[in-house]
C-alpha atoms as a PDB file:
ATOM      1  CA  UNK A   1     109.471 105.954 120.732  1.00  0.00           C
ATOM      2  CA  UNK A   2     109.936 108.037 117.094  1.00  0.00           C
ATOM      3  CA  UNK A   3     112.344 109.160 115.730  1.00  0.00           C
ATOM      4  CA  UNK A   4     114.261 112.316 117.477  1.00  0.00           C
ATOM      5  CA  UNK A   5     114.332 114.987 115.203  1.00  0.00           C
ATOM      6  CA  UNK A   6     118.004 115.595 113.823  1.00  0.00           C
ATOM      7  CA  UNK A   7     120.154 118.847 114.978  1.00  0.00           C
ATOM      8  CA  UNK A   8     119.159 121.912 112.760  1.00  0.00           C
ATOM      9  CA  UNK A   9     123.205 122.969 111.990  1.00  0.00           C
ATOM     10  CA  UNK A  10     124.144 126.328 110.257  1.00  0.00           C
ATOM     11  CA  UNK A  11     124.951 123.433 107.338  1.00  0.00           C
ATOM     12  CA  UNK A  12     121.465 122.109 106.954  1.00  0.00           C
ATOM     13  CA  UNK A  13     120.026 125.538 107.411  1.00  0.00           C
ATOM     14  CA  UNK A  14     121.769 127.070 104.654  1.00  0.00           C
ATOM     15  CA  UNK A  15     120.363 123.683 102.217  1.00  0.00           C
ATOM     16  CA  UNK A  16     117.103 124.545 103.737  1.00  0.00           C
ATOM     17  CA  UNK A  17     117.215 128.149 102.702  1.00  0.00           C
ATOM     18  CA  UNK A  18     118.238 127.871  99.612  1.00  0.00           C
ATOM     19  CA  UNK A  19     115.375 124.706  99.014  1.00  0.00           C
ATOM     20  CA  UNK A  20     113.105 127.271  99.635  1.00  0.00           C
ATOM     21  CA  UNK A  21     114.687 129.428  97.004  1.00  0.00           C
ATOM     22  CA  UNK A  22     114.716 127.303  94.435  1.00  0.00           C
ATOM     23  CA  UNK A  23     111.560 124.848  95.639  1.00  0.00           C
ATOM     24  CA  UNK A  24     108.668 127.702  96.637  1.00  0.00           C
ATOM     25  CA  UNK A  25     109.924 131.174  96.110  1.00  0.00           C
ATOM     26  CA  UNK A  26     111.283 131.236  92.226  1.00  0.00           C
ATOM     27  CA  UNK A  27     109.095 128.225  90.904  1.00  0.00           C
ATOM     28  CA  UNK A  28     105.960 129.934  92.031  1.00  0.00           C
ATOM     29  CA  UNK A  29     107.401 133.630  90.689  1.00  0.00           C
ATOM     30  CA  UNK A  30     108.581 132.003  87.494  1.00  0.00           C
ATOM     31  CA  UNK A  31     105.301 130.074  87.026  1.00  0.00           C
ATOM     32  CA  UNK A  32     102.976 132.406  87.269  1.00  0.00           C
ATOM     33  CA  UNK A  33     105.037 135.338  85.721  1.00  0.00           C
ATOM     34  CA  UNK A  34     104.902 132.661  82.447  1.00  0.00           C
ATOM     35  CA  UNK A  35     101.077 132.426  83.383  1.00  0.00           C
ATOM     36  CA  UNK A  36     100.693 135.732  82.742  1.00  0.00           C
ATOM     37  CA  UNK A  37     101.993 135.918  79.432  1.00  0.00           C
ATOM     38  CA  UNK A  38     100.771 132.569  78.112  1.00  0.00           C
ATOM     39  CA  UNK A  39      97.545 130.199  79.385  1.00  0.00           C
ATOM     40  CA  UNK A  40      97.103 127.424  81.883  1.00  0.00           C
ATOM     41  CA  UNK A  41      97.071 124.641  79.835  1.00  0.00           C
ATOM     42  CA  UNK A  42     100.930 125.959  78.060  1.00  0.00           C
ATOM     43  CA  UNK A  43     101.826 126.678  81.435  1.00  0.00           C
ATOM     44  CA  UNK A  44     100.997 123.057  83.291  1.00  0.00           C
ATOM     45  CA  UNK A  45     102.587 121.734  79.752  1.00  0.00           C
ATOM     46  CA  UNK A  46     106.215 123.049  81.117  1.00  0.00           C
ATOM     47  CA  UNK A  47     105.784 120.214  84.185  1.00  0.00           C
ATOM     48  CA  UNK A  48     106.432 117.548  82.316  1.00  0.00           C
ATOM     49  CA  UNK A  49     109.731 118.924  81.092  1.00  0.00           C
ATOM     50  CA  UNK A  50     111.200 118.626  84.643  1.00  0.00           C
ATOM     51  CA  UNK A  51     111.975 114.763  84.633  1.00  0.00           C
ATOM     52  CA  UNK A  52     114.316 115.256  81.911  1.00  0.00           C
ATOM     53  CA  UNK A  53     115.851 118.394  83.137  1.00  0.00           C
ATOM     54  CA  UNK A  54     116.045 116.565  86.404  1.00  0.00           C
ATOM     55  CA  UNK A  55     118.080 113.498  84.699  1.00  0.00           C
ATOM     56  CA  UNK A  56     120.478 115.829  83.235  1.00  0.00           C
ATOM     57  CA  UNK A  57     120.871 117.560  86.082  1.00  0.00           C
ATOM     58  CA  UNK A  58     121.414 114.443  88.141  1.00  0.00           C
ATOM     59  CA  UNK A  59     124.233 113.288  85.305  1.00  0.00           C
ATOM     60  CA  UNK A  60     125.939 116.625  85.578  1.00  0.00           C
ATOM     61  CA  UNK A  61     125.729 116.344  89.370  1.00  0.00           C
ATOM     62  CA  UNK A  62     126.849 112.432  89.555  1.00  0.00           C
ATOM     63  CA  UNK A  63     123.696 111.556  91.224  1.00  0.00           C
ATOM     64  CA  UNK A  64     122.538 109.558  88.354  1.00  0.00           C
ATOM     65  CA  UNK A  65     123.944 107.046  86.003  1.00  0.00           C
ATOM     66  CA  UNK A  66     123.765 106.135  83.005  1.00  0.00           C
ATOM     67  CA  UNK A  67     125.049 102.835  80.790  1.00  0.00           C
ATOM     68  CA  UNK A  68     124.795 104.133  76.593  1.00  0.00           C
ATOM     69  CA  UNK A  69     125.197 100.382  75.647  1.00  0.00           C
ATOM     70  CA  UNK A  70     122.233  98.891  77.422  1.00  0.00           C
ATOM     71  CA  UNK A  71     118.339  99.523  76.204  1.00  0.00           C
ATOM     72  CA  UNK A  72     117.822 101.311  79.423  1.00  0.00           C
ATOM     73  CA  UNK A  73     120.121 103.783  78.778  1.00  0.00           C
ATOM     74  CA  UNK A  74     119.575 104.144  75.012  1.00  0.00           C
ATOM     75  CA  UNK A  75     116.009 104.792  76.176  1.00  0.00           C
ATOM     76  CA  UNK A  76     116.637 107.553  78.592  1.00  0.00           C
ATOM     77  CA  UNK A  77     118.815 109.732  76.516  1.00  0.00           C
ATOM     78  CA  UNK A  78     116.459 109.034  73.605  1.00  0.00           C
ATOM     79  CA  UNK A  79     113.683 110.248  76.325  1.00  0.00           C
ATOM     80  CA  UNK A  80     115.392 113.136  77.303  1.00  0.00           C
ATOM     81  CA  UNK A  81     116.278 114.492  73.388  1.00  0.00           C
ATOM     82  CA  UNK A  82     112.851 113.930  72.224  1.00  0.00           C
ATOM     83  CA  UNK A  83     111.622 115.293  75.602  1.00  0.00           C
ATOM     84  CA  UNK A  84     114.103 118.978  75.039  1.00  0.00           C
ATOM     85  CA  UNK A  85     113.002 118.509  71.215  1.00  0.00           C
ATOM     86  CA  UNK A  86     108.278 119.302  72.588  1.00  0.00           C
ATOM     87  CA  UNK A  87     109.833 121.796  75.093  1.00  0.00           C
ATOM     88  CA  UNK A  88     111.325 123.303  72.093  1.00  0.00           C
ATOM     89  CA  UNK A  89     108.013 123.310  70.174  1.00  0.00           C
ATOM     90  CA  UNK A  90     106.472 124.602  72.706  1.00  0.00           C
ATOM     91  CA  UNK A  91     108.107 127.331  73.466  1.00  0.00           C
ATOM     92  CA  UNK A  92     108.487 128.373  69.888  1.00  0.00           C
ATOM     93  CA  UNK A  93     105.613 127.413  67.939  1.00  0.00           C
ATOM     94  CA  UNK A  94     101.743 128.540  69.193  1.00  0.00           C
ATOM     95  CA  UNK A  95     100.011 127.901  65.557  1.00  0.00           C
ATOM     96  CA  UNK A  96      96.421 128.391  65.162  1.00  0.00           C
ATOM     97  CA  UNK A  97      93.619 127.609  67.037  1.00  0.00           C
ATOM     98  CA  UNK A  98      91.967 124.778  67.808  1.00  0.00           C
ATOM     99  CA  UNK A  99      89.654 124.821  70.348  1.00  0.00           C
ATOM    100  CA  UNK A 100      87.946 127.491  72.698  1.00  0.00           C
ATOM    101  CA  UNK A 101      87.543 130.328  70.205  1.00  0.00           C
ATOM    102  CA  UNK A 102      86.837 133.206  72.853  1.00  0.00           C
ATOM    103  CA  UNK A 103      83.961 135.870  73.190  1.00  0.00           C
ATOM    104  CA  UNK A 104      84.647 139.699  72.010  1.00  0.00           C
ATOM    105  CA  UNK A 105      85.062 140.917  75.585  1.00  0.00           C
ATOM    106  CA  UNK A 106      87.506 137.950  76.468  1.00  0.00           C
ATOM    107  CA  UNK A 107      89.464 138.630  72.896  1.00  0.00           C
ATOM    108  CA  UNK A 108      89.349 142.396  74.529  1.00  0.00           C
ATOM    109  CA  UNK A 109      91.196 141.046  77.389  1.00  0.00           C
ATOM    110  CA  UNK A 110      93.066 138.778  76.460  1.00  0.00           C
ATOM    111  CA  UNK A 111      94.761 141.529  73.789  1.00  0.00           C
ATOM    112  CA  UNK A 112      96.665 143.125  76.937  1.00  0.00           C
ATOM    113  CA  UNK A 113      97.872 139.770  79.042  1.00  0.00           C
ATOM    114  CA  UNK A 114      98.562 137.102  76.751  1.00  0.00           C
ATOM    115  CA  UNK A 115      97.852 138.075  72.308  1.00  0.00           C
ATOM    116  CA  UNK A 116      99.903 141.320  72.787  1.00  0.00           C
ATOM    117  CA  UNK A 117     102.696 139.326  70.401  1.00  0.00           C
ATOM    118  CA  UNK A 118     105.367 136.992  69.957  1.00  0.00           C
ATOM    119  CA  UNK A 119     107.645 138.965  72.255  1.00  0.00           C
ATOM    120  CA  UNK A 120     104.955 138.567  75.288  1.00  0.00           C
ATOM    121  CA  UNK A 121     104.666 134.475  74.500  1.00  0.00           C
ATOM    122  CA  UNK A 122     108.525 134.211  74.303  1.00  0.00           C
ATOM    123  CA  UNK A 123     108.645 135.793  77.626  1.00  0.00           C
ATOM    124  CA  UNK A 124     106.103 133.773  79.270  1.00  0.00           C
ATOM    125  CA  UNK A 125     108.157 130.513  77.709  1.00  0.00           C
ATOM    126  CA  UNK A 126     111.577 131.631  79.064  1.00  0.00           C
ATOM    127  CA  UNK A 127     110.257 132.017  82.244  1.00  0.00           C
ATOM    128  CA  UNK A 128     108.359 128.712  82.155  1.00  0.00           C
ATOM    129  CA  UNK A 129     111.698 127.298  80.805  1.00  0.00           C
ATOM    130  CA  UNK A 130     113.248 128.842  84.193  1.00  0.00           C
ATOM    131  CA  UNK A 131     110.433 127.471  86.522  1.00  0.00           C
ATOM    132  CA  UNK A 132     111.362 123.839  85.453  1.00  0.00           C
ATOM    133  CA  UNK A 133     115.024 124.562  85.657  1.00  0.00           C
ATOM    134  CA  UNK A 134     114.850 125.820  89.324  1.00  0.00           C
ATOM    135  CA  UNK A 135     112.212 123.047  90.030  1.00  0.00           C
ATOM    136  CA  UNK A 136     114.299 120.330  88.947  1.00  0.00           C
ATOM    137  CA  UNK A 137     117.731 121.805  90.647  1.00  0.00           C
ATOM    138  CA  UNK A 138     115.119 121.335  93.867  1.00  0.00           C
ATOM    139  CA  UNK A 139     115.178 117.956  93.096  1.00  0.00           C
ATOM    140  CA  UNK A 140     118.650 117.328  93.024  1.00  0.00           C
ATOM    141  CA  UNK A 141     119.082 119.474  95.975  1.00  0.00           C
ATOM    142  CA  UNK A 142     116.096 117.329  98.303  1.00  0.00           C
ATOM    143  CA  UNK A 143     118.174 114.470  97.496  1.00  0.00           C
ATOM    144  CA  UNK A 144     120.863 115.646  99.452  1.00  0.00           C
ATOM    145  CA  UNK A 145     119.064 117.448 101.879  1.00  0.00           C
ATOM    146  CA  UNK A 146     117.128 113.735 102.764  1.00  0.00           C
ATOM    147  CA  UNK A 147     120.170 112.246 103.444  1.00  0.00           C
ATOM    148  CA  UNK A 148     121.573 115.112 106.175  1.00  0.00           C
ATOM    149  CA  UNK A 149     118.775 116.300 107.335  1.00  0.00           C
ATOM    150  CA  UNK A 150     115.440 113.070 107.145  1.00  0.00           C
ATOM    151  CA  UNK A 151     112.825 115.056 109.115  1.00  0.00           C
ATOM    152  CA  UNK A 152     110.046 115.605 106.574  1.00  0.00           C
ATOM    153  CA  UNK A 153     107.393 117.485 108.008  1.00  0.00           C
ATOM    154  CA  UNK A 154     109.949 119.879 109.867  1.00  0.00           C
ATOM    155  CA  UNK A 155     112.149 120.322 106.671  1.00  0.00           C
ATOM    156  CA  UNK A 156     108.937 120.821 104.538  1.00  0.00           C
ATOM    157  CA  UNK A 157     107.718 123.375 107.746  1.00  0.00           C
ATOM    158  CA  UNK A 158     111.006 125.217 107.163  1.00  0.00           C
ATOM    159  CA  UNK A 159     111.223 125.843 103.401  1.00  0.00           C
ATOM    160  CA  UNK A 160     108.150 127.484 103.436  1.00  0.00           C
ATOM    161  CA  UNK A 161     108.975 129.700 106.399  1.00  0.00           C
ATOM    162  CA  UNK A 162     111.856 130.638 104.256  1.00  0.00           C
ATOM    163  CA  UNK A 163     109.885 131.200 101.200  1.00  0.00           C
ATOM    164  CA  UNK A 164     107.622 133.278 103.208  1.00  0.00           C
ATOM    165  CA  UNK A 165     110.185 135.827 104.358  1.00  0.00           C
ATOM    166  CA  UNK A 166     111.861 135.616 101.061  1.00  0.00           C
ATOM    167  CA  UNK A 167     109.060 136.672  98.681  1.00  0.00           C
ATOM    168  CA  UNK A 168     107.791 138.605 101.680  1.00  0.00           C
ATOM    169  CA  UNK A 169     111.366 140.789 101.684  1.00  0.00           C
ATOM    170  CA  UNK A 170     110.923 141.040  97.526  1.00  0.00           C
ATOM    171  CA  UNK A 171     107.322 142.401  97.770  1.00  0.00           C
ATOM    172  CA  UNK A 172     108.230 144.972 100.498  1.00  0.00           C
ATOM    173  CA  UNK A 173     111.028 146.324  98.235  1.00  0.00           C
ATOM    174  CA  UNK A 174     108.809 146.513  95.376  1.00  0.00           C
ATOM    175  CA  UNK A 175     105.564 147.232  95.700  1.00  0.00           C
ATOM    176  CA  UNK A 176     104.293 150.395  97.522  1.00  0.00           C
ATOM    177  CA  UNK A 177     104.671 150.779 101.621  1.00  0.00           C
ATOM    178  CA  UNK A 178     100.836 149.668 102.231  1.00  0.00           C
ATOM    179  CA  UNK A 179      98.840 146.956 103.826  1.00  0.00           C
ATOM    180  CA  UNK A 180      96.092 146.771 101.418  1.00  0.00           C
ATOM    181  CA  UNK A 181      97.944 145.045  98.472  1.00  0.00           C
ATOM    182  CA  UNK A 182      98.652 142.639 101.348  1.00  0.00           C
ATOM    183  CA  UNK A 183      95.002 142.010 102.125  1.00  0.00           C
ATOM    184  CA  UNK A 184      93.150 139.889  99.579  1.00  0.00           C
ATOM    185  CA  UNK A 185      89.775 142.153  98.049  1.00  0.00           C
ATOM    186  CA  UNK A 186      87.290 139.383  97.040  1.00  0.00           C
ATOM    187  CA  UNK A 187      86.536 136.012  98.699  1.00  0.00           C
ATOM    188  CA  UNK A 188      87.581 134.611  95.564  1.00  0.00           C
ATOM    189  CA  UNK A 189      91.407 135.905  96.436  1.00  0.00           C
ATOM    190  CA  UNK A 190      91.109 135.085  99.668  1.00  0.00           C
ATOM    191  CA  UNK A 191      89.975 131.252  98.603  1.00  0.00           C
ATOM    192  CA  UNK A 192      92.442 131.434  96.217  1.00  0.00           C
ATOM    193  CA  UNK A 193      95.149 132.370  98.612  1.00  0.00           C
ATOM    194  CA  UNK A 194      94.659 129.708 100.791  1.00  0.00           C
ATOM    195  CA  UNK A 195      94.424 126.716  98.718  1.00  0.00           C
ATOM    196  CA  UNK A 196      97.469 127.709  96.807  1.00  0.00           C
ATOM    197  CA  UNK A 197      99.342 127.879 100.240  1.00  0.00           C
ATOM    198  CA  UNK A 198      97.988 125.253 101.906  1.00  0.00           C
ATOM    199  CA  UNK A 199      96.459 122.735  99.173  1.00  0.00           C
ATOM    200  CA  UNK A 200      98.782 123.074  96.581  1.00  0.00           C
ATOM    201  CA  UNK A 201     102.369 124.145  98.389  1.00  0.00           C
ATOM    202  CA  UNK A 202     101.826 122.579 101.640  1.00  0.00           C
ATOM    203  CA  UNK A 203      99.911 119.337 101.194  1.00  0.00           C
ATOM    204  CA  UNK A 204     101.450 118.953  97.758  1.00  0.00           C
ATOM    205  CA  UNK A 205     105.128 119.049  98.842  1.00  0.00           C
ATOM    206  CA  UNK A 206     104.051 116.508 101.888  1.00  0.00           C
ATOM    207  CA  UNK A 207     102.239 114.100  99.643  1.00  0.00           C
ATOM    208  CA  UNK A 208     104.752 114.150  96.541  1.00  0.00           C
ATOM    209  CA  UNK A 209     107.536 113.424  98.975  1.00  0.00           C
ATOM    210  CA  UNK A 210     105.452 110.938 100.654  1.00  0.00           C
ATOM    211  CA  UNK A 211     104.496 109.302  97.420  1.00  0.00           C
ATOM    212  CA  UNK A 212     108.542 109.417  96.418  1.00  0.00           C
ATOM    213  CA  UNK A 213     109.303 107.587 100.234  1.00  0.00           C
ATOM    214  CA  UNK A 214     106.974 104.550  99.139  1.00  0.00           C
ATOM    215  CA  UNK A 215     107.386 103.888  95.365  1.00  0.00           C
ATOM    216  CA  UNK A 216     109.766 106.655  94.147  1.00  0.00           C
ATOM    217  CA  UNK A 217     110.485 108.841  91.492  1.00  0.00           C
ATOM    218  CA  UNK A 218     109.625 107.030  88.907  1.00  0.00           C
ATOM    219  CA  UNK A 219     105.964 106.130  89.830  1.00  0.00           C
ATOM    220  CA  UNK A 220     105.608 109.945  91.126  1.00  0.00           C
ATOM    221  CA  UNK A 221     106.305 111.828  88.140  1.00  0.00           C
ATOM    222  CA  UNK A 222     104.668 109.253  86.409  1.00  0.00           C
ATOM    223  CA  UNK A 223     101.284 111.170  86.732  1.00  0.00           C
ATOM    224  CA  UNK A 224     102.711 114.670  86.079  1.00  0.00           C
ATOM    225  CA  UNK A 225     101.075 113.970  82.366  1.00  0.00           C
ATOM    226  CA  UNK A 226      97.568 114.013  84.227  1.00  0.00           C
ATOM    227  CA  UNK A 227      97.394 117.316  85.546  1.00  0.00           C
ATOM    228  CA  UNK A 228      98.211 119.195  82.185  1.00  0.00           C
ATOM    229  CA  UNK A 229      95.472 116.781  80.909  1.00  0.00           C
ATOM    230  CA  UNK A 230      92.714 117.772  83.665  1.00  0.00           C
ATOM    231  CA  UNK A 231      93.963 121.667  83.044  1.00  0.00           C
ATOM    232  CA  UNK A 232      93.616 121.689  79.545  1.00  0.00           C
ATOM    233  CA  UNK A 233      89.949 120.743  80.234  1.00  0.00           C
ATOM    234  CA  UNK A 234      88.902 123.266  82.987  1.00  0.00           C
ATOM    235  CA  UNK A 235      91.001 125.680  80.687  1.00  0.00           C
ATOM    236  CA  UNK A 236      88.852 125.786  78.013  1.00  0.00           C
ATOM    237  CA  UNK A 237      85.358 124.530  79.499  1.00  0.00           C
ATOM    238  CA  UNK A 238      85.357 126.474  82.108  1.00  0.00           C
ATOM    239  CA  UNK A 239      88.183 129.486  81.632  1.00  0.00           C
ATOM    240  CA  UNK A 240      86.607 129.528  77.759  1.00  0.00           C
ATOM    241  CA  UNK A 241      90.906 129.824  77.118  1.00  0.00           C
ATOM    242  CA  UNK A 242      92.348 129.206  73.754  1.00  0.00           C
ATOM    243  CA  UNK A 243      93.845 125.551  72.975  1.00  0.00           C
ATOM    244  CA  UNK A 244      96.816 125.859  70.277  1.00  0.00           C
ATOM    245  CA  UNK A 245      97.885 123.303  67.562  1.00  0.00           C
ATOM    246  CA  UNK A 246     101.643 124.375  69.084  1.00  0.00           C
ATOM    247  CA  UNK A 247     100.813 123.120  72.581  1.00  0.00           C
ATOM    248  CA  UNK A 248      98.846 119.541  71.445  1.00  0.00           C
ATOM    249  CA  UNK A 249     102.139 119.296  69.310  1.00  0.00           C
ATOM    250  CA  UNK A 250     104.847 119.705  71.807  1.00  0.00           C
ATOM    251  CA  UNK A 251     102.848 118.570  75.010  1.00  0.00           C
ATOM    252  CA  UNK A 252     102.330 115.050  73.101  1.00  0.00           C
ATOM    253  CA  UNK A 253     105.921 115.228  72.341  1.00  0.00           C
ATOM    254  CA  UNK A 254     106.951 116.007  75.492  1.00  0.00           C
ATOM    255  CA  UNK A 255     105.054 112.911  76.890  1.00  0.00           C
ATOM    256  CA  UNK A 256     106.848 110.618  74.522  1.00  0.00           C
ATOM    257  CA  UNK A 257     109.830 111.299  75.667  1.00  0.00           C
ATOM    258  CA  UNK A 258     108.927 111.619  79.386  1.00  0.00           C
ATOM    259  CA  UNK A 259     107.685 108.064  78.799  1.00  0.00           C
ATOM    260  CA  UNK A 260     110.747 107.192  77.188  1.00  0.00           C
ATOM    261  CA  UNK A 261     112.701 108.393  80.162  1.00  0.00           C
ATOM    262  CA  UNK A 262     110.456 106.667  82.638  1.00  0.00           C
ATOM    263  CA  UNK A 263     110.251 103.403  81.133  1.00  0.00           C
ATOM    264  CA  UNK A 264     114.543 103.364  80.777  1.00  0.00           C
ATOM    265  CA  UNK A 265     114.728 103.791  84.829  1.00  0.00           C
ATOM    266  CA  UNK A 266     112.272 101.754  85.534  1.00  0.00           C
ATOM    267  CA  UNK A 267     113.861  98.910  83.223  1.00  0.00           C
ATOM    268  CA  UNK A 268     117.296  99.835  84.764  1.00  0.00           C
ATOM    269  CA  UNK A 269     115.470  99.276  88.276  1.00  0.00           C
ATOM    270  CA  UNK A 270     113.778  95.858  87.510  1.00  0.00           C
ATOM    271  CA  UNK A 271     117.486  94.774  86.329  1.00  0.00           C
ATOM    272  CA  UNK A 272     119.187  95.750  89.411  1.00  0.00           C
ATOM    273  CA  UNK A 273     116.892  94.578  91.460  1.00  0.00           C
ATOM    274  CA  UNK A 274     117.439  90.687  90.039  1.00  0.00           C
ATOM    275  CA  UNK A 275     121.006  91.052  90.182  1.00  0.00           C
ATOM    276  CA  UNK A 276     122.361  89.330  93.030  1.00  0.00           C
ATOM    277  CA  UNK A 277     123.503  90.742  95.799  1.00  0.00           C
END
């Protein structure tokens, strides 16, 4: 026999609603509102940010640990300064050019989403800067929503129900009364629409909390590196997008101290694990 599924309490609900908040609804506002304003490859740059904003988080919340006199320790905060020093660079340093020097009609373009300034780049960082914020408070909130309510596939079911009639609440109250802004115009939207929903959102929340059940954190956001990697090569071979000295600068910053971060827990976890019990 499995598992019953545990009682869905006004408690839990309320930890699932605001899971979906934080974990669907304002990540995936706040991501692609800084997509808008900036490019794919600065955008996917901003993931590898949210270990360290997760550790902090999880110090300010008591979830986490930390000892400043061991090298495990020394390593993480060292991690998580140099980590906060690339997210710094990138969100206030683009420099010049260095790959992907677009056509006439894309420089056309691109003048009225992304080059209209600094002030349209420092938007699109802030709310980059928010996305990993919210997406790490999810993090620290799934950690406590595991413990009181273990039912993955139902609590994954119900944040996104939530998210649905969330965002679906926003858009009614902002955009116009009408069912065709609802209804996607090309095949390409409609493609798009589902593999975001069911690729990216559903499968990927199942399988990233599946991956974190077998060999945890650490190991999962281990390969959070790869995708801005794989983006920054379908961005410019294929989306002909600009690549930025500011964005080679602080993503390879940013990895350092990710790295940094990584290696301290999983030192501290390969001590612990040989002290005896």
């Amino acid at each position: 026999m499995g598992k019953s599924r545990p009682k869905l309490t006004m408690e839990i609900f309320v930890y699932l609603f605001f899971s979906a908040l934080l974990g669907a609804s304002l990540i995936q506002w706040l991501f692609f509102l800084g997509l808008r304003y900036t490019t794919a490859t600065f955008a996917s740059a901003f993931n590898n940010t949210t270990p360290m904003f997760t550790f902090l988080l999880a110090l300010a919340f008591k979830v986490e640990k930390i000892d400043v006199a061991s090298r495990s320790g020394v390593a993480k905060l060292t991690g998580t300064a140099v980590g906060l020093a690339g997210a710094t660079v990138l969100a206030l340093y683009q420099g010049p050019t260095l790959m992907g020097v677009a056509s006439g009609d894309h420089l056309a373009a691109g003048s009225t989403h992304r080059d209209g300034g600094a002030r349209r780049w420092a938007v699109g960082s802030v709310a980059l800067l928010g996305f990993s914020a919210s997406w790490s408070l999810w993090f620290i909130l799934q950690s406590k929503i595991g413990t009181k309510y273990p039912a993955l596939y139902s609590g994954t079911a119900w944040m996104f129900v939530l998210s649905f009639i969330q965002m679906a609440t926003v858009g009614a109250a902002t955009e116009k009364m009408s069912l065709q802004i609802w209804v996607p115009r090309t095949a390409l939207q409609a493609v798009t629409v589902v593999f975001a929903g069911v690729g990216s959102s559903g499968l990927g929340f199942l399988v990233m909390s599946w991956c974190v059940e077998r060999r945890g954190p650490v190991f999962t956001t281990a390969f959070m590196p790869l995708i801005q990697i794989v983006t920054a090569g379908l961005d410019v071979s294929v989306l002909h997008e600009q690549l930025h000295l500011g964005s080679v600068v602080g993503s390879a910053v940013v990895v350092m101290g990710l790295y940094l971060v990584l290696w301290g827990k999983s030192n501290e976890a390969s001590i612990g694990s040989k002290l005896p019990a």
